[in-house]
N, C-alpha and C. Protein backbone atom coordinates (compact mmCIF):
# COMPACT_ATOMS: atom_id res chain seq x y z
N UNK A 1 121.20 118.77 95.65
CA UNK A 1 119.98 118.90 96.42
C UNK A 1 120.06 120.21 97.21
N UNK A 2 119.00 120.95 96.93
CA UNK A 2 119.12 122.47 97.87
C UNK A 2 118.10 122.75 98.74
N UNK A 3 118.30 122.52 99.74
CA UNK A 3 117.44 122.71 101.08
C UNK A 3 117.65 123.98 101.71
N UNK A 4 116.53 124.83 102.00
CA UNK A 4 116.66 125.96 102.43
C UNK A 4 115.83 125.95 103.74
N UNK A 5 116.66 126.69 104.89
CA UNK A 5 115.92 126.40 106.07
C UNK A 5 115.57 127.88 106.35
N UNK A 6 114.55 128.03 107.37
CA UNK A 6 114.06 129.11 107.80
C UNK A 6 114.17 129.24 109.45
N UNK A 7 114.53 130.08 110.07
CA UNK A 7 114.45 130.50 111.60
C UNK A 7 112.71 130.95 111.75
N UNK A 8 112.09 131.26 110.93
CA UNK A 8 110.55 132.14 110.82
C UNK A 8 110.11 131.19 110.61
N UNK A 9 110.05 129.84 110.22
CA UNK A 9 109.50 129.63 109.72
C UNK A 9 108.56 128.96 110.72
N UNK A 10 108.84 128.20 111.70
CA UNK A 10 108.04 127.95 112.76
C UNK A 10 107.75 126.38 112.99
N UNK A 11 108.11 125.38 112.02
CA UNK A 11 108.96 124.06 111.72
C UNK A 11 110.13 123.94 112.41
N UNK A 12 110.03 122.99 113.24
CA UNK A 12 111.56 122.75 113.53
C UNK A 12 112.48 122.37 112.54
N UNK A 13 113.62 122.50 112.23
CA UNK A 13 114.48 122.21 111.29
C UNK A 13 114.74 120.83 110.69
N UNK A 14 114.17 119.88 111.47
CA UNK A 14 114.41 118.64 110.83
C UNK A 14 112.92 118.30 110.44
N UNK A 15 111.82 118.67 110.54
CA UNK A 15 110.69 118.60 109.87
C UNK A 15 110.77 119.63 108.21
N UNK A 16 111.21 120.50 108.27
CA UNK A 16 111.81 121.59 107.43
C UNK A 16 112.53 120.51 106.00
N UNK A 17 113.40 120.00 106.42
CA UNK A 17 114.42 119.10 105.76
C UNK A 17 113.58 117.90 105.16
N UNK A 18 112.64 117.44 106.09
CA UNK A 18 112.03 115.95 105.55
C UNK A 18 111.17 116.91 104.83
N UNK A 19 110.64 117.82 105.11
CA UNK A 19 109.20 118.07 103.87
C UNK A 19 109.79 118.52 102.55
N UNK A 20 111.11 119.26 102.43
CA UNK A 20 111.44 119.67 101.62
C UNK A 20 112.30 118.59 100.65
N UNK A 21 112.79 117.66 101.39
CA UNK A 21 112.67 116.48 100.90
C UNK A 21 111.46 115.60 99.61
N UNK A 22 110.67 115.05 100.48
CA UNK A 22 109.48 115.09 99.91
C UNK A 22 108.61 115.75 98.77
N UNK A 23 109.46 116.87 98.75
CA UNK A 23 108.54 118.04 97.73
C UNK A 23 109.53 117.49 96.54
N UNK A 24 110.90 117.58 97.12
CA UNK A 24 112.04 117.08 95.67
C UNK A 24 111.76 115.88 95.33
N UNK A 25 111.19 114.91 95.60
CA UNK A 25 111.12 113.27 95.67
C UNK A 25 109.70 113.82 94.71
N UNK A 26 108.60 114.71 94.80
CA UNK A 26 107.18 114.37 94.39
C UNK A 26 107.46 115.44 93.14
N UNK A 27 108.29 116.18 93.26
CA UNK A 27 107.92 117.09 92.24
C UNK A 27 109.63 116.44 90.83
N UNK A 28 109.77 115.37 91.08
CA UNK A 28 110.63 114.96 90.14
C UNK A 28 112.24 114.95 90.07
N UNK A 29 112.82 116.07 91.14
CA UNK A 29 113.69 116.37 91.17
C UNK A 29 114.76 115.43 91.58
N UNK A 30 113.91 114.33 92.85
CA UNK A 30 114.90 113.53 92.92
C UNK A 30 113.83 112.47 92.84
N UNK A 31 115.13 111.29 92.19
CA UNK A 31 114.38 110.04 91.25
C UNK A 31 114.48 109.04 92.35
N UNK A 32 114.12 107.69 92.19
CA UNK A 32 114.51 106.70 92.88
C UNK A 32 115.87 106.11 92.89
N UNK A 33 116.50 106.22 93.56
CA UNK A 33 117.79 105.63 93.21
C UNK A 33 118.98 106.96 93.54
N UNK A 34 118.45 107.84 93.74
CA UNK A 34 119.54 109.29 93.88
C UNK A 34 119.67 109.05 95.35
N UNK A 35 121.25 109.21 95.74
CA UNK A 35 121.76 109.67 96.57
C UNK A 35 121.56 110.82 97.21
N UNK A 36 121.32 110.78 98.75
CA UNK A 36 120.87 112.07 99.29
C UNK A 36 122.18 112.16 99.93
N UNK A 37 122.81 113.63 100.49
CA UNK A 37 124.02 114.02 100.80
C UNK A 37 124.38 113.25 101.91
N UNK A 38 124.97 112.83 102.45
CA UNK A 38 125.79 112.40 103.58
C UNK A 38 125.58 113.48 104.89
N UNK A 39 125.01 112.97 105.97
CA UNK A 39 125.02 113.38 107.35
C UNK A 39 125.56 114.60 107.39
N UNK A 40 126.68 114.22 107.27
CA UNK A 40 127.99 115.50 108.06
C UNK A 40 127.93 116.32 107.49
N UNK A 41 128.10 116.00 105.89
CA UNK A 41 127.90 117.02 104.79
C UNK A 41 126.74 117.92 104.57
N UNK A 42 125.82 117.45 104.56
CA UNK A 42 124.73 118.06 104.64
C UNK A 42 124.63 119.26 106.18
N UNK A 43 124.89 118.39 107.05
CA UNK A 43 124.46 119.12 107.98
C UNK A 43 125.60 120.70 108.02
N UNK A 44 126.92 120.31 107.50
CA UNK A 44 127.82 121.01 107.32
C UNK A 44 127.60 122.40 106.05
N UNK A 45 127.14 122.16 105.02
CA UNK A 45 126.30 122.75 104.39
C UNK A 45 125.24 123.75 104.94
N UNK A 46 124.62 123.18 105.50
CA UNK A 46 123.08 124.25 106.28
C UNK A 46 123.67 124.98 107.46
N UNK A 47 124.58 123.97 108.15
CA UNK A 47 125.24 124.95 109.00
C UNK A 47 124.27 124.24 110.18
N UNK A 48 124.02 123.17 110.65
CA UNK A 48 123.17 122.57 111.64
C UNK A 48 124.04 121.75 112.25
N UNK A 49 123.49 120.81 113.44
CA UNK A 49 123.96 119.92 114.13
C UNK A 49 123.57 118.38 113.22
N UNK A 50 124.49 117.89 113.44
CA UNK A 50 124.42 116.73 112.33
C UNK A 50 123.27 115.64 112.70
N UNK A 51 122.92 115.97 114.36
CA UNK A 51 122.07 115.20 114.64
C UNK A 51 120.80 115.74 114.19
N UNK A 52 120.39 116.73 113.85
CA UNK A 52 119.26 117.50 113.30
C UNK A 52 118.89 116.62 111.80
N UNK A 53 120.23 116.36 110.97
CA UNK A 53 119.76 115.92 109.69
C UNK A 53 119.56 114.33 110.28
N UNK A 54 119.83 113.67 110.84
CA UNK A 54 120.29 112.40 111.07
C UNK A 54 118.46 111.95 111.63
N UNK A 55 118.22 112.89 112.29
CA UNK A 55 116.83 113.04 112.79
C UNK A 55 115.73 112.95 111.41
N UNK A 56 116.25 113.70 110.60
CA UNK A 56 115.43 114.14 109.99
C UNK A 56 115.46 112.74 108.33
N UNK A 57 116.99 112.15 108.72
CA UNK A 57 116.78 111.17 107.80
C UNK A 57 115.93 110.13 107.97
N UNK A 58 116.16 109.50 109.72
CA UNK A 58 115.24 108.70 110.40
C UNK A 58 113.07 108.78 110.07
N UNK A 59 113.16 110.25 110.08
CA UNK A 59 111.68 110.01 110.00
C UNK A 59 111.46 109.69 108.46
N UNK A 60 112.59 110.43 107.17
CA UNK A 60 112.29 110.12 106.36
C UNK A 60 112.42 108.28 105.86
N UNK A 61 113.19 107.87 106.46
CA UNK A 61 113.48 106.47 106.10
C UNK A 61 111.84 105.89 106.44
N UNK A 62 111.51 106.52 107.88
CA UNK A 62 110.29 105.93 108.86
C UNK A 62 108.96 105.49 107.50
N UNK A 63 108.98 107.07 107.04
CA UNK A 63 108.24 107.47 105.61
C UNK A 63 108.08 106.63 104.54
N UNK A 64 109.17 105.85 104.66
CA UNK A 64 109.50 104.99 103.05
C UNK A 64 109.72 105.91 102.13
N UNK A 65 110.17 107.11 102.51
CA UNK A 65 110.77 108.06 101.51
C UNK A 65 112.16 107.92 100.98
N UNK A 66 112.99 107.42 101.86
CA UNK A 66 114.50 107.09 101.56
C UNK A 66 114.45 105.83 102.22
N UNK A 67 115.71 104.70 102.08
CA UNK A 67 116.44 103.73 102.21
C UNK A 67 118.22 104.02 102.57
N UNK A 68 118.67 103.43 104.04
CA UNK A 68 119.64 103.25 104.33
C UNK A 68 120.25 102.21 103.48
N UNK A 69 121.69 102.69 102.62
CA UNK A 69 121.97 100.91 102.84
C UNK A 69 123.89 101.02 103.92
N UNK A 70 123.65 99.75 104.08
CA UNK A 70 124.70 99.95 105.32
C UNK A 70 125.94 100.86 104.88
N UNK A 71 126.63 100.95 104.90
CA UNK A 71 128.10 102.02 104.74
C UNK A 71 128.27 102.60 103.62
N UNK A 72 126.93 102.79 102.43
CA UNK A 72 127.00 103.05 101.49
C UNK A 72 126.07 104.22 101.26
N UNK A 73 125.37 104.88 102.41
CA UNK A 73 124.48 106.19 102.08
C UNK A 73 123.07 105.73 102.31
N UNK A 74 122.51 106.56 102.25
CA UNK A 74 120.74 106.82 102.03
C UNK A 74 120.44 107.20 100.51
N UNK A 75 119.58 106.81 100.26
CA UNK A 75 118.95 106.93 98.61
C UNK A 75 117.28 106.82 98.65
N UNK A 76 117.01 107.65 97.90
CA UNK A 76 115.59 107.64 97.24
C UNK A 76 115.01 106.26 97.19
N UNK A 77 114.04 105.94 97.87
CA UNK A 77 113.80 104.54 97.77
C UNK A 77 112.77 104.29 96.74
N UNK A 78 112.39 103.09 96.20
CA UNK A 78 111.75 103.13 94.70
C UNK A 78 110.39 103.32 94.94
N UNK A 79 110.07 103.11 96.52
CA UNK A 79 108.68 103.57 96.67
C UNK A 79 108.20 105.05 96.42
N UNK A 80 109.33 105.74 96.31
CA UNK A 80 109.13 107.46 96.11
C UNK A 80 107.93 107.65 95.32
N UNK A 81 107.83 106.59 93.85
CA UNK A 81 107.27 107.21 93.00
C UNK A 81 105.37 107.29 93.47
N UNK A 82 105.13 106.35 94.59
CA UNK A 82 104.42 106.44 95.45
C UNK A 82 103.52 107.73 96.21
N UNK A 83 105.08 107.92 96.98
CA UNK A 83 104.79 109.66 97.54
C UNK A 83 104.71 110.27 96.54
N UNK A 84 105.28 110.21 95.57
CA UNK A 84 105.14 111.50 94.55
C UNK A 84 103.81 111.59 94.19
N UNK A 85 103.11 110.48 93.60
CA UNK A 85 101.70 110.45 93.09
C UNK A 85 100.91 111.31 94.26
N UNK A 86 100.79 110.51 95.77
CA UNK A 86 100.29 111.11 96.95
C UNK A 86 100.90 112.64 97.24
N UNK A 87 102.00 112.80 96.89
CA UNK A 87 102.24 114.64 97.72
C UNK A 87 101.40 115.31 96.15
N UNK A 88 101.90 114.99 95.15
CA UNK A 88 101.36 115.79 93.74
C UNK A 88 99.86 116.00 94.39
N UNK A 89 99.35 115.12 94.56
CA UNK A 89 97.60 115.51 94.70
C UNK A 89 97.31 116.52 96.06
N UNK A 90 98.60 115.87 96.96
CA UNK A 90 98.00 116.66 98.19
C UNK A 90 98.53 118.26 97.71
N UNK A 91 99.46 118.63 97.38
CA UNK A 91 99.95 119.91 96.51
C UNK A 91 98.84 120.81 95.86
N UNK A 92 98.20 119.82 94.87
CA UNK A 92 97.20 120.39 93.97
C UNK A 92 96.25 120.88 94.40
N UNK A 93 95.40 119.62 95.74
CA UNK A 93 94.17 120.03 96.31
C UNK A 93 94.39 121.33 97.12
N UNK A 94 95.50 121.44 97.62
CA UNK A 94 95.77 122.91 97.99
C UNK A 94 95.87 124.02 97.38
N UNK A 95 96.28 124.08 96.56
CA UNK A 95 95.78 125.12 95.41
C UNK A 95 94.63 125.46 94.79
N UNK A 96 94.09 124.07 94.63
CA UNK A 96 92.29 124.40 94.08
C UNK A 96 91.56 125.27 94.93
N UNK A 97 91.73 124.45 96.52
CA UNK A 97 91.29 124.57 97.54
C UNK A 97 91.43 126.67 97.80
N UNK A 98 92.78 127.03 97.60
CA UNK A 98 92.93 128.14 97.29
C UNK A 98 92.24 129.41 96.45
N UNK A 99 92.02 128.53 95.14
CA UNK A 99 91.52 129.08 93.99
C UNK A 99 90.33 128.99 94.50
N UNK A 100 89.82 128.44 94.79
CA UNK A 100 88.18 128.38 95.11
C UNK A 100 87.59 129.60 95.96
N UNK A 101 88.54 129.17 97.40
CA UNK A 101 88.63 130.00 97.80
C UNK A 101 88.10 131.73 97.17
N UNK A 102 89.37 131.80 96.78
CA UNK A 102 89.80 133.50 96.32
C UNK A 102 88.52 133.53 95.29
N UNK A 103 88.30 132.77 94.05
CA UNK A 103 86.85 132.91 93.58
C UNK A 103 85.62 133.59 94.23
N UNK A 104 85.77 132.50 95.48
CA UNK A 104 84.52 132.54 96.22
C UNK A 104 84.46 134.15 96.38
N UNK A 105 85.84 134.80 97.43
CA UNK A 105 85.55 135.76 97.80
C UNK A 105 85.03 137.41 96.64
N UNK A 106 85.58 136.58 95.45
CA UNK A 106 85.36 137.80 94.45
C UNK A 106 84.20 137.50 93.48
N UNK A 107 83.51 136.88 94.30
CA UNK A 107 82.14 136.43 93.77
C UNK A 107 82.14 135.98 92.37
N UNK A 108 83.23 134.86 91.83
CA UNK A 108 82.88 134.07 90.86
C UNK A 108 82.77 132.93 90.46
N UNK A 109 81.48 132.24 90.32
CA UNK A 109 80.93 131.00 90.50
C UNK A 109 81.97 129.60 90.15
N UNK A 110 81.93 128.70 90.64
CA UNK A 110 82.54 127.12 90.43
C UNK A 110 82.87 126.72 88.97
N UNK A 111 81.83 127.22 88.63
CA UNK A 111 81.16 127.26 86.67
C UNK A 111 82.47 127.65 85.85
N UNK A 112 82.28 128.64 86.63
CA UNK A 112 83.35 130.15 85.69
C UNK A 112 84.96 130.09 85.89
N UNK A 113 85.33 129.19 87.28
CA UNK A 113 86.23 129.18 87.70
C UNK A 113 87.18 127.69 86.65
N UNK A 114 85.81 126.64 86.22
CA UNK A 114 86.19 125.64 85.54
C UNK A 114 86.18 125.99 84.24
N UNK A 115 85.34 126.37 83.47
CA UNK A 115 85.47 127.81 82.16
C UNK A 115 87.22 128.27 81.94
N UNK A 116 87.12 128.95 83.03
CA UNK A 116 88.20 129.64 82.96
C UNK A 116 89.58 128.76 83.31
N UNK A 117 89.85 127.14 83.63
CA UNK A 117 90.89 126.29 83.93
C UNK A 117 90.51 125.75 82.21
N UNK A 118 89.55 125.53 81.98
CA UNK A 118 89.68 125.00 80.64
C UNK A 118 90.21 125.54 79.83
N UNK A 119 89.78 126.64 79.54
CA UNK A 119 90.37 127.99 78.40
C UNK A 119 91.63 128.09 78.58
N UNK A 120 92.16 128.14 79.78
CA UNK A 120 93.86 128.02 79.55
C UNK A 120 94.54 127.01 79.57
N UNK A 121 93.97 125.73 79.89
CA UNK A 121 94.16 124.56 79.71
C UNK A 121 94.58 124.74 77.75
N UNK A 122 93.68 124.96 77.07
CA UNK A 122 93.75 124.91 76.03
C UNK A 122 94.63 125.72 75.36
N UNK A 123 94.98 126.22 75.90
CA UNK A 123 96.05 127.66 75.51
C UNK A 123 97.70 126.76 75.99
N UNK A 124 97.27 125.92 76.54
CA UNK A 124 98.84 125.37 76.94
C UNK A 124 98.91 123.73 75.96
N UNK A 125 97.94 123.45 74.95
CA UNK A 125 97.75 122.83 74.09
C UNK A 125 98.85 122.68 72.82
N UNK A 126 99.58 122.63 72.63
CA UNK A 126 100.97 123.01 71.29
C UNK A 126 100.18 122.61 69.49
N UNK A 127 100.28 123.37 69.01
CA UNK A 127 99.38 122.98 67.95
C UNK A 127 100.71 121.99 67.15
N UNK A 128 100.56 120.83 66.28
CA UNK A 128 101.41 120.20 65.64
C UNK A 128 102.60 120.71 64.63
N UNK A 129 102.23 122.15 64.37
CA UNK A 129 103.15 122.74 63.32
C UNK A 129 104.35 123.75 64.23
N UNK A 130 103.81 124.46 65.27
CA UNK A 130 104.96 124.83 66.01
C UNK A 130 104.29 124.39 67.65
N UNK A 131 105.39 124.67 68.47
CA UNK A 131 104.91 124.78 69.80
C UNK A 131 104.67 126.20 70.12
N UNK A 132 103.53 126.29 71.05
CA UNK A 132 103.08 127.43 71.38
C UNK A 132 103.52 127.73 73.12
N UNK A 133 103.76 128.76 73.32
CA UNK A 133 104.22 129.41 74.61
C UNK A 133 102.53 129.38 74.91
N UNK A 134 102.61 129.09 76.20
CA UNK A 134 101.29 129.72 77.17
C UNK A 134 101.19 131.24 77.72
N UNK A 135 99.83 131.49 77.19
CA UNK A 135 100.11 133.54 77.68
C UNK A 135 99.49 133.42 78.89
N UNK A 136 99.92 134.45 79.56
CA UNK A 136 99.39 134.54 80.98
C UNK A 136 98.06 135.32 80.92
């Protein structure tokens, strides 16, 4: 599991940890049932105060993102696949939300913007005789 923290970033460090969490839990990386690092270790790793991760396991447990079990670790709890469905969309709508955006400002219509998700939609299509790379 690789958690990268930021001083810039303007997150306190144990909000930092649970979201990036979350992103590994929604984007597949970690399954239900995976072991997340151990306290000390972890915190020993990033180079933090152990109470920072310990903090940061608490809100995730709070989350139903992870499960304590007693002297045996924290793990991905099976509700993940949950968040995952919920962060995937909240992820996406941010990007559309983006794309739209940037459209908007370069004056090209909703129309053109769905035109143009289809057309490469289709380009990432694999025809049955070989697989096809997607061109940019």
């Amino acid at each position: 599991m690789q958690i990268h923290l930021s001083a810039a970033d303007g997150l306190p460090i144990y909000l930092q940890i649970v979201n990036q969490v979350k992103y590994l839990v929604s984007s597949g990386r970690l399954a239900a049932g995976d072991e997340l690092p151990p306290i000390r270790t972890l915190a020993e790793t990033l180079v933090i105060n152990p109470n920072t991760v310990a903090r940061a396991y608490r809100e995730l447990e709070h989350l139903g993102v992870v499960t304590k079990r007693r002297t045996a670790g924290t793990y991905v709890s099976d509700s993940g696949s949950r968040l995952a469905d919920v962060e995937c969309w909240r992820i996406l709508t941010g990007r559309v939300d983006g794309l739209l955006a940037e459209a908007r400002q370069m004056g090209i219509s909703t129309a053109e913007v769905i035109e143009l998700v289809q057309r490469r939609d289709a380009e990432f299509v694999p025809t049955e005789d070989t697989p096809k790379e997607p061109t940019r």
